[in-house]
PDB file of N, CA and C in Angstrom:
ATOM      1  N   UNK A   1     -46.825  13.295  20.728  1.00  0.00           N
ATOM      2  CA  UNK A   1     -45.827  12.553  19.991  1.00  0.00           C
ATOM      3  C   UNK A   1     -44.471  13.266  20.035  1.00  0.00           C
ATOM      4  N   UNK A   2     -44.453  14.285  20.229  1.00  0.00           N
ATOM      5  CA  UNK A   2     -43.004  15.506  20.267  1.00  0.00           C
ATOM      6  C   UNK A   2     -42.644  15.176  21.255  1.00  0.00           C
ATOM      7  N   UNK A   3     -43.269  14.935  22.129  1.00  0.00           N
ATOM      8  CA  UNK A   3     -43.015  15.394  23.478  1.00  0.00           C
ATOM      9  C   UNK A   3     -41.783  14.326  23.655  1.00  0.00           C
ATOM     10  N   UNK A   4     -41.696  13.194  23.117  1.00  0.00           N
ATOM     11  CA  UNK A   4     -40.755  11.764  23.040  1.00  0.00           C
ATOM     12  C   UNK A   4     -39.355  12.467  23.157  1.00  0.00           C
ATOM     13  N   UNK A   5     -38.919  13.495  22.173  1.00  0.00           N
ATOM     14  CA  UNK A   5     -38.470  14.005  21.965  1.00  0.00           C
ATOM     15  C   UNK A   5     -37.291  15.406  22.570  1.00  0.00           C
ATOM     16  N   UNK A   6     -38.804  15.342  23.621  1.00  0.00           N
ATOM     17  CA  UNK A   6     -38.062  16.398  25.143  1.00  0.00           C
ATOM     18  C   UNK A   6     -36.771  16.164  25.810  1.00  0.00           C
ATOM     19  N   UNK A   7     -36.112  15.582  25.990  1.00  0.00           N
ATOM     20  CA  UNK A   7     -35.048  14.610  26.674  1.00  0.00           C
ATOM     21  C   UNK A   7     -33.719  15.439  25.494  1.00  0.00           C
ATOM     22  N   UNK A   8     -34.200  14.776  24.369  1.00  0.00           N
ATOM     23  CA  UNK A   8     -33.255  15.250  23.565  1.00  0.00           C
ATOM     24  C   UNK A   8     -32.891  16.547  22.761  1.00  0.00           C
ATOM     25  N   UNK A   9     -34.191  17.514  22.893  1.00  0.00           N
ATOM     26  CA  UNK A   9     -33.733  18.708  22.807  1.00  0.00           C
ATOM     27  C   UNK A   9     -33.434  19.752  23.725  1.00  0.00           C
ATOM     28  N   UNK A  10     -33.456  19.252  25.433  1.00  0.00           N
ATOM     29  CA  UNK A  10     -32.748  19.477  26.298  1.00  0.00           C
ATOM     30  C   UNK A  10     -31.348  19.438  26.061  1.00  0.00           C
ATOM     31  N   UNK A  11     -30.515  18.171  25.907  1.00  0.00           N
ATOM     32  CA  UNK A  11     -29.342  17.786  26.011  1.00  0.00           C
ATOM     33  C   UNK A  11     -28.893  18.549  24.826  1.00  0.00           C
ATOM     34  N   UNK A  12     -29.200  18.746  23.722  1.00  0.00           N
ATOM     35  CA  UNK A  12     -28.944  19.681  22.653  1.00  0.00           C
ATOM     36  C   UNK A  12     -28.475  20.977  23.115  1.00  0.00           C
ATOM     37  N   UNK A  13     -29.727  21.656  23.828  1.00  0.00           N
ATOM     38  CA  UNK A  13     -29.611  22.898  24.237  1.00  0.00           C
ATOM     39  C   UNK A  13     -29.022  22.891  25.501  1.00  0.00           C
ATOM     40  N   UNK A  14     -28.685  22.101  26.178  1.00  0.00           N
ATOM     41  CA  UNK A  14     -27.517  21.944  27.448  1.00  0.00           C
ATOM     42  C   UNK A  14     -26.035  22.309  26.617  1.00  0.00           C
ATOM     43  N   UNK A  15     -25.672  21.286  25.542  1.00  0.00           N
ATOM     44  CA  UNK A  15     -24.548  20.991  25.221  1.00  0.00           C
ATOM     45  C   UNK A  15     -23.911  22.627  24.328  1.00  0.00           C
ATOM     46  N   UNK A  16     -25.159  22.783  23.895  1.00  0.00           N
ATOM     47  CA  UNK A  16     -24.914  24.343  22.847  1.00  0.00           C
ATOM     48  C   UNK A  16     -24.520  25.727  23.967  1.00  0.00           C
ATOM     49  N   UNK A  17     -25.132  25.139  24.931  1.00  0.00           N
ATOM     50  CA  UNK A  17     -24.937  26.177  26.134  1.00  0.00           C
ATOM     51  C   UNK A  17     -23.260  26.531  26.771  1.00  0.00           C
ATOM     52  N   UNK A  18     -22.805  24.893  27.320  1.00  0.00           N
ATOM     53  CA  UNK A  18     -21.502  24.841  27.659  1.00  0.00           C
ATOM     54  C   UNK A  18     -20.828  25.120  26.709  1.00  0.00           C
ATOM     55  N   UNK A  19     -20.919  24.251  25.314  1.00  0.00           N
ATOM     56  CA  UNK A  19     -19.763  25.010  24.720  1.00  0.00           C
ATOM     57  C   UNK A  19     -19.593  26.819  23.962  1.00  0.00           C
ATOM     58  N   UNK A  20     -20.446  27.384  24.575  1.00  0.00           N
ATOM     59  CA  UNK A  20     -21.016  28.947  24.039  1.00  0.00           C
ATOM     60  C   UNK A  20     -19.922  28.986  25.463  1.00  0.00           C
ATOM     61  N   UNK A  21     -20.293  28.877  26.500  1.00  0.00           N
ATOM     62  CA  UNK A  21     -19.851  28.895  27.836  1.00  0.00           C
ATOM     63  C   UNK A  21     -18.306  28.949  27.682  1.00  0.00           C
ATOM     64  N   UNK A  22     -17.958  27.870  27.527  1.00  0.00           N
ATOM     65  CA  UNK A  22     -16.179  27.724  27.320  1.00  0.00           C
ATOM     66  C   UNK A  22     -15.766  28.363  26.748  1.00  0.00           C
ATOM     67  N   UNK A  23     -16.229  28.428  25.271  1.00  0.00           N
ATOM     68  CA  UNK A  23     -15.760  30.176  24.336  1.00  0.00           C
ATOM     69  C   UNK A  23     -15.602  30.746  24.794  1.00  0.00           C
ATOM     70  N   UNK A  24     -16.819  31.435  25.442  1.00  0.00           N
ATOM     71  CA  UNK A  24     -17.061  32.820  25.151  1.00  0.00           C
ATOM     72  C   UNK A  24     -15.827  33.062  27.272  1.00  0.00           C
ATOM     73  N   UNK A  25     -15.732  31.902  28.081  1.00  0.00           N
ATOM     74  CA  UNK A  25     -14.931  32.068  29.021  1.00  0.00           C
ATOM     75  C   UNK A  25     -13.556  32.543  28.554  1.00  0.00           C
ATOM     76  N   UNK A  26     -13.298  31.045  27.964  1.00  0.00           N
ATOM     77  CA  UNK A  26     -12.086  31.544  27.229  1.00  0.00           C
ATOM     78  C   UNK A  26     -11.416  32.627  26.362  1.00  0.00           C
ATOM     79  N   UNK A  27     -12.372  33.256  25.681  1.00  0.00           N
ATOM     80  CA  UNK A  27     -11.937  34.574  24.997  1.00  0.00           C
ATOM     81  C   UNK A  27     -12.130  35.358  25.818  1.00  0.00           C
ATOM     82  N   UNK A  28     -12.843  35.964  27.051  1.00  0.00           N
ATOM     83  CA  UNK A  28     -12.787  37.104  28.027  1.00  0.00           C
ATOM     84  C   UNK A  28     -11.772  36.711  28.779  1.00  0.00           C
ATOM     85  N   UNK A  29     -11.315  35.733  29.426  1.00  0.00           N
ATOM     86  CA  UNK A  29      -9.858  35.234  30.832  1.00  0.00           C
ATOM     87  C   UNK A  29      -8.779  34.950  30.086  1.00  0.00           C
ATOM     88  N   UNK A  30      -8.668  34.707  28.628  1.00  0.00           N
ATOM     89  CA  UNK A  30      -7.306  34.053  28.148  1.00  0.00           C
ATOM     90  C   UNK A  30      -6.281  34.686  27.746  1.00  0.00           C
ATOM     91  N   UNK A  31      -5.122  35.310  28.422  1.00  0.00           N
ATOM     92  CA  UNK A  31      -4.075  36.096  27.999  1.00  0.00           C
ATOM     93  C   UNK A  31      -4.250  36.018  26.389  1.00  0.00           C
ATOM     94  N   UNK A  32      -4.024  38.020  25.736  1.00  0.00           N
ATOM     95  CA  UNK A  32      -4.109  38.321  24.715  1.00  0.00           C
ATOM     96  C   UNK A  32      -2.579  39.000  24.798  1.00  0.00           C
ATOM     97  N   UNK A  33      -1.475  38.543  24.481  1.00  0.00           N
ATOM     98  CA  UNK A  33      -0.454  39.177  24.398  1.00  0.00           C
ATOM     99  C   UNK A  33       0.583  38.701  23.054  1.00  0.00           C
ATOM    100  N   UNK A  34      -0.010  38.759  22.085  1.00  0.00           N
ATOM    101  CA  UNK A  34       0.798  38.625  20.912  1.00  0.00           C
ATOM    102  C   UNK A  34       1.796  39.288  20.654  1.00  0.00           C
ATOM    103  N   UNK A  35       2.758  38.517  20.037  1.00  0.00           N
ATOM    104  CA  UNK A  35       4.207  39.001  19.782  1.00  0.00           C
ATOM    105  C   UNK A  35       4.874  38.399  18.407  1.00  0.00           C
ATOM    106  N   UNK A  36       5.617  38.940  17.656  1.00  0.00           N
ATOM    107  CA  UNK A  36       6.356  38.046  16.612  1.00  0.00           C
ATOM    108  C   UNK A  36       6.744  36.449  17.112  1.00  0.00           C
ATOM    109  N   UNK A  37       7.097  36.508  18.090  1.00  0.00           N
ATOM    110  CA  UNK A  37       7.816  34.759  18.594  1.00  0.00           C
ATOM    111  C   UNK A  37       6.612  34.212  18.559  1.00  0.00           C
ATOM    112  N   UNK A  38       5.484  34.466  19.379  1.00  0.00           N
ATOM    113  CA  UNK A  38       4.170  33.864  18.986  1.00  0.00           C
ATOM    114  C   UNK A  38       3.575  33.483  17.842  1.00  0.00           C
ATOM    115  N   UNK A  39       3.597  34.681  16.795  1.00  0.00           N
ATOM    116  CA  UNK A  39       2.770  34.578  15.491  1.00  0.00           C
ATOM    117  C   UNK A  39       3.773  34.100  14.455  1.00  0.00           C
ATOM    118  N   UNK A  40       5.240  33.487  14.975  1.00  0.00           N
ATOM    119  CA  UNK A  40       5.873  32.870  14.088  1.00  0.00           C
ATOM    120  C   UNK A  40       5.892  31.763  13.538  1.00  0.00           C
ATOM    121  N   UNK A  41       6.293  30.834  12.280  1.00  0.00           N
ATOM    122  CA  UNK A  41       5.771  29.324  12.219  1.00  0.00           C
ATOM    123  C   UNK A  41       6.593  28.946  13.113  1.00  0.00           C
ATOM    124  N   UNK A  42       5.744  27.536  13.721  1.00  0.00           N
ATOM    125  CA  UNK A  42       6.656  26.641  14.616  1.00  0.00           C
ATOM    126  C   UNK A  42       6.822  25.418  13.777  1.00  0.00           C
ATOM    127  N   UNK A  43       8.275  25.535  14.699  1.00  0.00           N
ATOM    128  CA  UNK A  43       9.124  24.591  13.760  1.00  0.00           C
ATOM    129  C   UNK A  43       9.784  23.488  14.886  1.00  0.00           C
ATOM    130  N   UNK A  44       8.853  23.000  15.773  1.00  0.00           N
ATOM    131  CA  UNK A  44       9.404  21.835  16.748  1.00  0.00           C
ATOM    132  C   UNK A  44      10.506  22.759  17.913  1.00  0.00           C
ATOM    133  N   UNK A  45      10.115  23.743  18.237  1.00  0.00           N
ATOM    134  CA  UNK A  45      11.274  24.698  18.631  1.00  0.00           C
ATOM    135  C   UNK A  45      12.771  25.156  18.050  1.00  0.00           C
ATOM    136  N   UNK A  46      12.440  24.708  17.007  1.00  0.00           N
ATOM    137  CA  UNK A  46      14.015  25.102  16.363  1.00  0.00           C
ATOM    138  C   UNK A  46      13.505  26.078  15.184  1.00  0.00           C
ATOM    139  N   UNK A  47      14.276  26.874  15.340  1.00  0.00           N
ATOM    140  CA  UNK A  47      14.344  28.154  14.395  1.00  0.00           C
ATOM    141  C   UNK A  47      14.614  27.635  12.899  1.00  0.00           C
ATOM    142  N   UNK A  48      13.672  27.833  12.122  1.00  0.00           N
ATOM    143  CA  UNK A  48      14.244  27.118  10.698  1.00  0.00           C
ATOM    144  C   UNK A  48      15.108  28.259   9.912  1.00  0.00           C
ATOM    145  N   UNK A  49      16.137  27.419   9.773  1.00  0.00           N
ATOM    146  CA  UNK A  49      17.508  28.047   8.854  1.00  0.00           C
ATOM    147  C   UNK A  49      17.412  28.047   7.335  1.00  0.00           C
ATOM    148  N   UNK A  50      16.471  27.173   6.832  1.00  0.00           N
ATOM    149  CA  UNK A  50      16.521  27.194   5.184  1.00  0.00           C
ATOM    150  C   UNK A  50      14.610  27.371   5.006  1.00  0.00           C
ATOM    151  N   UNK A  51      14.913  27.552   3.342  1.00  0.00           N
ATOM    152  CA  UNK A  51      13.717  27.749   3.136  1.00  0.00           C
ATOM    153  C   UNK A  51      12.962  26.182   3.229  1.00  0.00           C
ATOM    154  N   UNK A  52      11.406  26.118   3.007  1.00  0.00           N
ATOM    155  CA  UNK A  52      10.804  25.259   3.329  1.00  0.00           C
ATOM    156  C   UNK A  52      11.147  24.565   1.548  1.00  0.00           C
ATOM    157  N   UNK A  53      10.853  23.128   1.900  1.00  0.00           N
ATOM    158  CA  UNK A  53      11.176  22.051   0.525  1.00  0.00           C
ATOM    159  C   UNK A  53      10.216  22.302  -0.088  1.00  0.00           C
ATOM    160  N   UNK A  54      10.758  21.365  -1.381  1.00  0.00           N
ATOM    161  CA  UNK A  54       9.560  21.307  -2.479  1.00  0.00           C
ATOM    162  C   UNK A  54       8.460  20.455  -1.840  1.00  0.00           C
ATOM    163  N   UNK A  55       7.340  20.931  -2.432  1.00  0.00           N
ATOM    164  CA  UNK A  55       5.981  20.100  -2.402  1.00  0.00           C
ATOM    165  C   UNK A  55       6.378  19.047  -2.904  1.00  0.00           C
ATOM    166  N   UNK A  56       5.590  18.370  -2.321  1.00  0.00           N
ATOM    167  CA  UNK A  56       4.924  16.661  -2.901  1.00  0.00           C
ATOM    168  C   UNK A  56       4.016  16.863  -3.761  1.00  0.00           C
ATOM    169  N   UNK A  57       4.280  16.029  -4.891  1.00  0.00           N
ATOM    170  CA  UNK A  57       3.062  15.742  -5.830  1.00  0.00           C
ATOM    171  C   UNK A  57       1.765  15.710  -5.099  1.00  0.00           C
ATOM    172  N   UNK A  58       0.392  15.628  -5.999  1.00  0.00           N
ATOM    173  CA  UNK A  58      -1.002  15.669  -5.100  1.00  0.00           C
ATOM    174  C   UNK A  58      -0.656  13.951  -5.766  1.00  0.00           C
ATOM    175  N   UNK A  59      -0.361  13.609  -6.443  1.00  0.00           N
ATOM    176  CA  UNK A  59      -0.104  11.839  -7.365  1.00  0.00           C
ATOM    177  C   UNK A  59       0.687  10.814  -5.963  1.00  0.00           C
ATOM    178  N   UNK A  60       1.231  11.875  -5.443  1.00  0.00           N
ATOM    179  CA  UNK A  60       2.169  10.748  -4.368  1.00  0.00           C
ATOM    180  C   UNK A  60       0.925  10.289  -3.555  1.00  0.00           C
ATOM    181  N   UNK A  61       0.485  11.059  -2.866  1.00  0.00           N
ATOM    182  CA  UNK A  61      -0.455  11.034  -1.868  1.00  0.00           C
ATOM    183  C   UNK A  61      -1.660   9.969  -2.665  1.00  0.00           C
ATOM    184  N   UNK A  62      -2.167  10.363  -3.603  1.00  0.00           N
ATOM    185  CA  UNK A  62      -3.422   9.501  -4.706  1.00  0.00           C
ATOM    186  C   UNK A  62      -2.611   8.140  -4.720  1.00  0.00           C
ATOM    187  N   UNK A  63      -1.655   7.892  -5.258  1.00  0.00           N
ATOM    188  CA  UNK A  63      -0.749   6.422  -5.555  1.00  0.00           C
ATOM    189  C   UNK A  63      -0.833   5.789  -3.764  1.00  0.00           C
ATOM    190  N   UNK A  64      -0.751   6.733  -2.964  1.00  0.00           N
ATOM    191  CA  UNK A  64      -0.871   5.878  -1.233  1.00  0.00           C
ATOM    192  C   UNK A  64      -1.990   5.666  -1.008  1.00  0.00           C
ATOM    193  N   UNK A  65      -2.957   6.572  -1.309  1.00  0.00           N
ATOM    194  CA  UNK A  65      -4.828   6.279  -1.169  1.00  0.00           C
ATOM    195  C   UNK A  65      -5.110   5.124  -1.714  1.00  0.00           C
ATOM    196  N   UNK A  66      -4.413   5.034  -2.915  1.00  0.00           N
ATOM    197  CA  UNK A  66      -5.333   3.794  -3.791  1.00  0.00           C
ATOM    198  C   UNK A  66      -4.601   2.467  -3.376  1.00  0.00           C
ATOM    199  N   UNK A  67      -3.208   2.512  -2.855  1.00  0.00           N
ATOM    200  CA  UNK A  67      -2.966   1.397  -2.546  1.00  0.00           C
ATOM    201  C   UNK A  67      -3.183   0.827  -1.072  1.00  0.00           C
ATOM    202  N   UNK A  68      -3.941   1.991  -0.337  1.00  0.00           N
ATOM    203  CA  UNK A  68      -4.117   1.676   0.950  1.00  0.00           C
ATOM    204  C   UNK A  68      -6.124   0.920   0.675  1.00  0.00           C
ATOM    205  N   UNK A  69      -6.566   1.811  -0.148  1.00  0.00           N
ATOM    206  CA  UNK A  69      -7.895   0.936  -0.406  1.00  0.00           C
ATOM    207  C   UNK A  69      -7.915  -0.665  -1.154  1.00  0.00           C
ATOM    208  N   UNK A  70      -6.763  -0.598  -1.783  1.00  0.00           N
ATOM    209  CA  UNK A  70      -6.739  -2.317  -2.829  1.00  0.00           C
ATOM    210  C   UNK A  70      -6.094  -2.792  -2.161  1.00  0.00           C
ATOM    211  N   UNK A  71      -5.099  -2.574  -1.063  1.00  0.00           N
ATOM    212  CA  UNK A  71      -4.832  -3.473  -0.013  1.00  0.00           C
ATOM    213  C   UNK A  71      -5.698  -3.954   1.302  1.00  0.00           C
ATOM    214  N   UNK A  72      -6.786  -2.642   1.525  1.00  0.00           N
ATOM    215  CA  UNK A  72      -7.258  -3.409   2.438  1.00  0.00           C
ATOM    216  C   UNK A  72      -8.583  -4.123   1.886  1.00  0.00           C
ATOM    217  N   UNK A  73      -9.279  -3.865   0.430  1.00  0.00           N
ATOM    218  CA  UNK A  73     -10.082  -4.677  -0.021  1.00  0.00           C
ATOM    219  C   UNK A  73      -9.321  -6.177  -0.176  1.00  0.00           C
ATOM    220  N   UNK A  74      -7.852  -6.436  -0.526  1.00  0.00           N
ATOM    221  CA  UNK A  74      -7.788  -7.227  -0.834  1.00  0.00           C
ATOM    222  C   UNK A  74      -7.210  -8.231   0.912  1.00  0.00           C
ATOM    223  N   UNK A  75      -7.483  -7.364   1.493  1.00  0.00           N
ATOM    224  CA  UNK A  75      -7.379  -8.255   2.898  1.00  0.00           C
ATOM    225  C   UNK A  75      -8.690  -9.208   3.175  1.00  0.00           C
ATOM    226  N   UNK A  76      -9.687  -8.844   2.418  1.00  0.00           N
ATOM    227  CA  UNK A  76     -10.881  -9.345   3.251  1.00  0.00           C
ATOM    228  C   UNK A  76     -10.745 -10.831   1.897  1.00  0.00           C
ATOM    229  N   UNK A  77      -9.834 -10.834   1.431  1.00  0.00           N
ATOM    230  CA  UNK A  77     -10.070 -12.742   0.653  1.00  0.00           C
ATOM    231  C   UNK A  77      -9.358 -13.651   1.762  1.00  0.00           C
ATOM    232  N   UNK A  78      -8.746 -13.153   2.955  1.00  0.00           N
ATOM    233  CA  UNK A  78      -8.340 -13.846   3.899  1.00  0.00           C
ATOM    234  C   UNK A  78      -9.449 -14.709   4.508  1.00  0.00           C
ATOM    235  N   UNK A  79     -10.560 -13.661   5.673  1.00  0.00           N
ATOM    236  CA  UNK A  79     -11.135 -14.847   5.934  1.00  0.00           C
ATOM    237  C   UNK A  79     -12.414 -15.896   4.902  1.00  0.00           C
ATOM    238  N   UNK A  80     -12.444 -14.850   3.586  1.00  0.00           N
ATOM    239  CA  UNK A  80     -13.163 -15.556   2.966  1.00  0.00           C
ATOM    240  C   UNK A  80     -12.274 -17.155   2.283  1.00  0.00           C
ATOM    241  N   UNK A  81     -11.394 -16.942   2.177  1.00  0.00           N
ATOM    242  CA  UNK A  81     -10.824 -18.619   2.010  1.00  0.00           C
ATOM    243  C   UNK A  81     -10.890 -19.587   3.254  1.00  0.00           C
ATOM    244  N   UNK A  82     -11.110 -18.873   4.509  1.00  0.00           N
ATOM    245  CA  UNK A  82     -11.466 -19.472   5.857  1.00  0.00           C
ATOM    246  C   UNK A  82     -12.379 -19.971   5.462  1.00  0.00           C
ATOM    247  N   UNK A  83     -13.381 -19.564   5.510  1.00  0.00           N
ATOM    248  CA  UNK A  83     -15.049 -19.944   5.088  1.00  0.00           C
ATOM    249  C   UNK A  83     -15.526 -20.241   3.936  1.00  0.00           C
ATOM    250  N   UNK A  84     -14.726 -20.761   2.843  1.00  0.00           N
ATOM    251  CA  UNK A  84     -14.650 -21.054   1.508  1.00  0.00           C
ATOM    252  C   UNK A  84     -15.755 -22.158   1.551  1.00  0.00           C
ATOM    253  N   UNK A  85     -15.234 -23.316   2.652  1.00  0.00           N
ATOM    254  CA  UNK A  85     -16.228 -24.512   2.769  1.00  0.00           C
ATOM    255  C   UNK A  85     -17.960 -24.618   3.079  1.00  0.00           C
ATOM    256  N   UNK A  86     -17.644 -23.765   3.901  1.00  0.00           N
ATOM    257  CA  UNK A  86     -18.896 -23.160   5.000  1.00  0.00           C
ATOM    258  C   UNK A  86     -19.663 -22.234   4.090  1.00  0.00           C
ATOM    259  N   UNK A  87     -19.431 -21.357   3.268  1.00  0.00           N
ATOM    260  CA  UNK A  87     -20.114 -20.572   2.910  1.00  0.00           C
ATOM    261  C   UNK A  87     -20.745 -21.099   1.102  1.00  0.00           C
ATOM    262  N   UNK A  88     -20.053 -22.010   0.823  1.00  0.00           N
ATOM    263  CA  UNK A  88     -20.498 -22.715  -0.597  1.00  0.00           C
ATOM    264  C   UNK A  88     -20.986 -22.035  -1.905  1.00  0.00           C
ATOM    265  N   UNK A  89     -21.494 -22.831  -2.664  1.00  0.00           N
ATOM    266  CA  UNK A  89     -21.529 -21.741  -4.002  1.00  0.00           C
ATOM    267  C   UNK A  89     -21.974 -20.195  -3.979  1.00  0.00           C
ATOM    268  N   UNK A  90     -22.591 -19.915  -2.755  1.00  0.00           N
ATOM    269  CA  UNK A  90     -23.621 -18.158  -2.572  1.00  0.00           C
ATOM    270  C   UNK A  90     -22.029 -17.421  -2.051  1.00  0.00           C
ATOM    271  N   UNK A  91     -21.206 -17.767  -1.777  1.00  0.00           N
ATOM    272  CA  UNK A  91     -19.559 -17.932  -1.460  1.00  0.00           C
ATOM    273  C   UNK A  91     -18.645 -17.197  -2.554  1.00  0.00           C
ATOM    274  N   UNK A  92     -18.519 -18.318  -3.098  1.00  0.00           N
ATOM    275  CA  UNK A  92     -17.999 -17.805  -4.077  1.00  0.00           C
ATOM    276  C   UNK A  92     -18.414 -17.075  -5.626  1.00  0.00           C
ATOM    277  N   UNK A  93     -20.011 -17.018  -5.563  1.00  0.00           N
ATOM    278  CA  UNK A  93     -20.443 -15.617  -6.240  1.00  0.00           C
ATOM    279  C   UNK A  93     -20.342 -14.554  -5.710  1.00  0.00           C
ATOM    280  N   UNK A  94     -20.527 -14.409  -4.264  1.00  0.00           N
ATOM    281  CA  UNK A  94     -20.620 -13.213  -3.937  1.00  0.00           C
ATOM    282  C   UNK A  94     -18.951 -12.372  -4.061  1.00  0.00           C
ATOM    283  N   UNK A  95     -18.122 -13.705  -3.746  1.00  0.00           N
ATOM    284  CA  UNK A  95     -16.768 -13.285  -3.995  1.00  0.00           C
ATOM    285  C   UNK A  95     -16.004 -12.805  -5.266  1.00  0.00           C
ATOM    286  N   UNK A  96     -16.815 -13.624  -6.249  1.00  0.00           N
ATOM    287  CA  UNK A  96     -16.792 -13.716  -7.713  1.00  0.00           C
ATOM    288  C   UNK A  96     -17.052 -12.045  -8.057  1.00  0.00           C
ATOM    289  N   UNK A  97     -18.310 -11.859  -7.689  1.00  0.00           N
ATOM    290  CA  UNK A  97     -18.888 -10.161  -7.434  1.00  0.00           C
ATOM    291  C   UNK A  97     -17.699  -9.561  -7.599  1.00  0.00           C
ATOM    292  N   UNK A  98     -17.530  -9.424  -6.233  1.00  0.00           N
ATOM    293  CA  UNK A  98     -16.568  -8.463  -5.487  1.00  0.00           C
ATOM    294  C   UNK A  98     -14.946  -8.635  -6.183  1.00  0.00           C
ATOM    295  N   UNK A  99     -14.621  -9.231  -7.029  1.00  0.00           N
ATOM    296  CA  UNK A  99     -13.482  -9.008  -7.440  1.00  0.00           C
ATOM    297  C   UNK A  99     -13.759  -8.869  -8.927  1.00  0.00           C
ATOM    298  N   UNK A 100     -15.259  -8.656  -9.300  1.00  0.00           N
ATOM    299  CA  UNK A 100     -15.297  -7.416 -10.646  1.00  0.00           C
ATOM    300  C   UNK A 100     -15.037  -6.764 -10.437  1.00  0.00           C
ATOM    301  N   UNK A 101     -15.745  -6.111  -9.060  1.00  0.00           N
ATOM    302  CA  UNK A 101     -15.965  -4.681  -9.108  1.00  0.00           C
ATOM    303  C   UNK A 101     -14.742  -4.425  -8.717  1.00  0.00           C
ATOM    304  N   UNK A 102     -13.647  -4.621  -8.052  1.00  0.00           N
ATOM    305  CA  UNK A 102     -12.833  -4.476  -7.734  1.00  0.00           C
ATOM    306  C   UNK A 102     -11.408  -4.286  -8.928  1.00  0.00           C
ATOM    307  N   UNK A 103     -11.603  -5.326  -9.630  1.00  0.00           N
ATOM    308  CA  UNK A 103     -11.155  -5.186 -11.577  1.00  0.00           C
ATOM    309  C   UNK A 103     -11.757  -4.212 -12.198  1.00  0.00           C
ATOM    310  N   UNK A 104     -12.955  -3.770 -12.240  1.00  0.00           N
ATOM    311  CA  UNK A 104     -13.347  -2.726 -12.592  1.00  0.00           C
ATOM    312  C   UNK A 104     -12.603  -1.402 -11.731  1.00  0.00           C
ATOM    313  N   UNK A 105     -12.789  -1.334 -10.779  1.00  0.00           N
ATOM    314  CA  UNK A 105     -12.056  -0.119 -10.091  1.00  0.00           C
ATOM    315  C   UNK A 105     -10.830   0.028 -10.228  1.00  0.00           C
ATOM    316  N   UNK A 106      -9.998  -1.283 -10.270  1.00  0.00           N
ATOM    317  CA  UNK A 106      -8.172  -1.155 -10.893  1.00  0.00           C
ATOM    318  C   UNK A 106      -8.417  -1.070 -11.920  1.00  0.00           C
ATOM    319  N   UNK A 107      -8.609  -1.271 -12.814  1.00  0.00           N
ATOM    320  CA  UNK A 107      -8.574  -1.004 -14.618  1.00  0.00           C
ATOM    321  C   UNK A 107      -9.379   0.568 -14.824  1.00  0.00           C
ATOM    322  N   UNK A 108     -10.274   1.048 -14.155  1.00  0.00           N
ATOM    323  CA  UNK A 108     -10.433   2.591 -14.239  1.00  0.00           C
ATOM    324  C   UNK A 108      -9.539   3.244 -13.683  1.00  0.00           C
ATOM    325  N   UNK A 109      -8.787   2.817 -12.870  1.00  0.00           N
ATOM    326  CA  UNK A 109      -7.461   3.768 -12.273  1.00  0.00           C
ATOM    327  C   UNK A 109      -6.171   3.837 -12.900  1.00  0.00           C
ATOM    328  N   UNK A 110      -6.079   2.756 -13.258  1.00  0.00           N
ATOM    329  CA  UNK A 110      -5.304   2.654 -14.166  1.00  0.00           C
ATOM    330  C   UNK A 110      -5.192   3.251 -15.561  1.00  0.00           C
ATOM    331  N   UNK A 111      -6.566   3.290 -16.220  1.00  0.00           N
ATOM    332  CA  UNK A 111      -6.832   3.786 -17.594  1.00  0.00           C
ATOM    333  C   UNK A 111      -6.631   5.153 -17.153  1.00  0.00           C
ATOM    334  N   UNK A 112      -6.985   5.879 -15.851  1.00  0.00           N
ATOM    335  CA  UNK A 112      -6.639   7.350 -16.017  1.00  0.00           C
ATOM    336  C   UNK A 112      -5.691   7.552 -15.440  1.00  0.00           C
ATOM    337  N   UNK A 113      -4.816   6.738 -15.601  1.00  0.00           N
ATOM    338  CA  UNK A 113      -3.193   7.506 -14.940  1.00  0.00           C
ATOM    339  C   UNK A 113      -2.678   7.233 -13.237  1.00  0.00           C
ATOM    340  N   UNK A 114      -3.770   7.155 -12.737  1.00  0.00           N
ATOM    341  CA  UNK A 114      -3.569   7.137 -11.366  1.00  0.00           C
ATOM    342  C   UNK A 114      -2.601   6.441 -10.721  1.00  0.00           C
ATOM    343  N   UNK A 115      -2.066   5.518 -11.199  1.00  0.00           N
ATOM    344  CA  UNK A 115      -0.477   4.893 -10.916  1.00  0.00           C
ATOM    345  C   UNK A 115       0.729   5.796 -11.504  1.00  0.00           C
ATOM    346  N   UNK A 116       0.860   6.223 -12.151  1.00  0.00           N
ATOM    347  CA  UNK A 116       1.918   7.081 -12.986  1.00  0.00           C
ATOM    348  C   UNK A 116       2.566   7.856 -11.703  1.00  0.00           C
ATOM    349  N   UNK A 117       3.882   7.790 -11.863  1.00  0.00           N
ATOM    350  CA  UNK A 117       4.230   8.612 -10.621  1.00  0.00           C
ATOM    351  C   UNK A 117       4.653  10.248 -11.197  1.00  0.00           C
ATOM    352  N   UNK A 118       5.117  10.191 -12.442  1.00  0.00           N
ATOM    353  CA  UNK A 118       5.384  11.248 -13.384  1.00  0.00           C
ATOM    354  C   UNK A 118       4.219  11.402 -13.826  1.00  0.00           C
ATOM    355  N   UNK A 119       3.678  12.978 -14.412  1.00  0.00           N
ATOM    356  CA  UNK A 119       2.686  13.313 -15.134  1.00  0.00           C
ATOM    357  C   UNK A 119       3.009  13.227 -16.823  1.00  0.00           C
TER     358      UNK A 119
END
């Protein structure tokens, strides 16, 4: 019954091989010549003249997550009004569903702040 199995713990141990292979090539042949210009930040080739800006809120980024998930949940009532006819009352429960839970998930985000752009 293992034996089914042979094929694929070949290709396993093929694949673990090459990439041990490429490493371990690459760290013995690959120029080691570090220098300050090397280990400096890059900055698109331009030497940065000022200090680096303020951070971004972790809230900016959360306020783009959540509106990138309730926008694309709320993409999928597109083709369901396509198929509004076709798909009949099991249709619009299941749709009915899906925009609790979906009210449920905006009204918990909401209750904890997660829109607020200020803390």
């Amino acid at each position: 019954m293992l034996g089914q199995y042979g094929p694929l713990a070949l290709y396993v141990v093929v694949a673990v091989v090459i990439a041990a292979s490429v490493l371990g090539a690459s760290r013995l042949l690959g120029p080691r010549a570090p220098s300050a210009q090397k280990l400096a930040t890059y900055e698109c080739g331009i030497t940065p003249e000022t200090a680096v800006g303020p951070r971004f809120s972790v809230k900016f980024y959360l306020v783009a997550m959540l509106f990138m998930i309730f926008d694309v949940e709320a993409v999928s009532f597109y083709p369901w009004a396509i198929l509004l006819r076709h798909l009949g009352l099991f249709g619009l429960s299941e749709m009915a569903l899906f925009v609790v839970v979906l009210a449920v998930g905006y009204a918990y985000v909401w209750k904890r702040g997660g829109f607020q752009w200020q803390e």
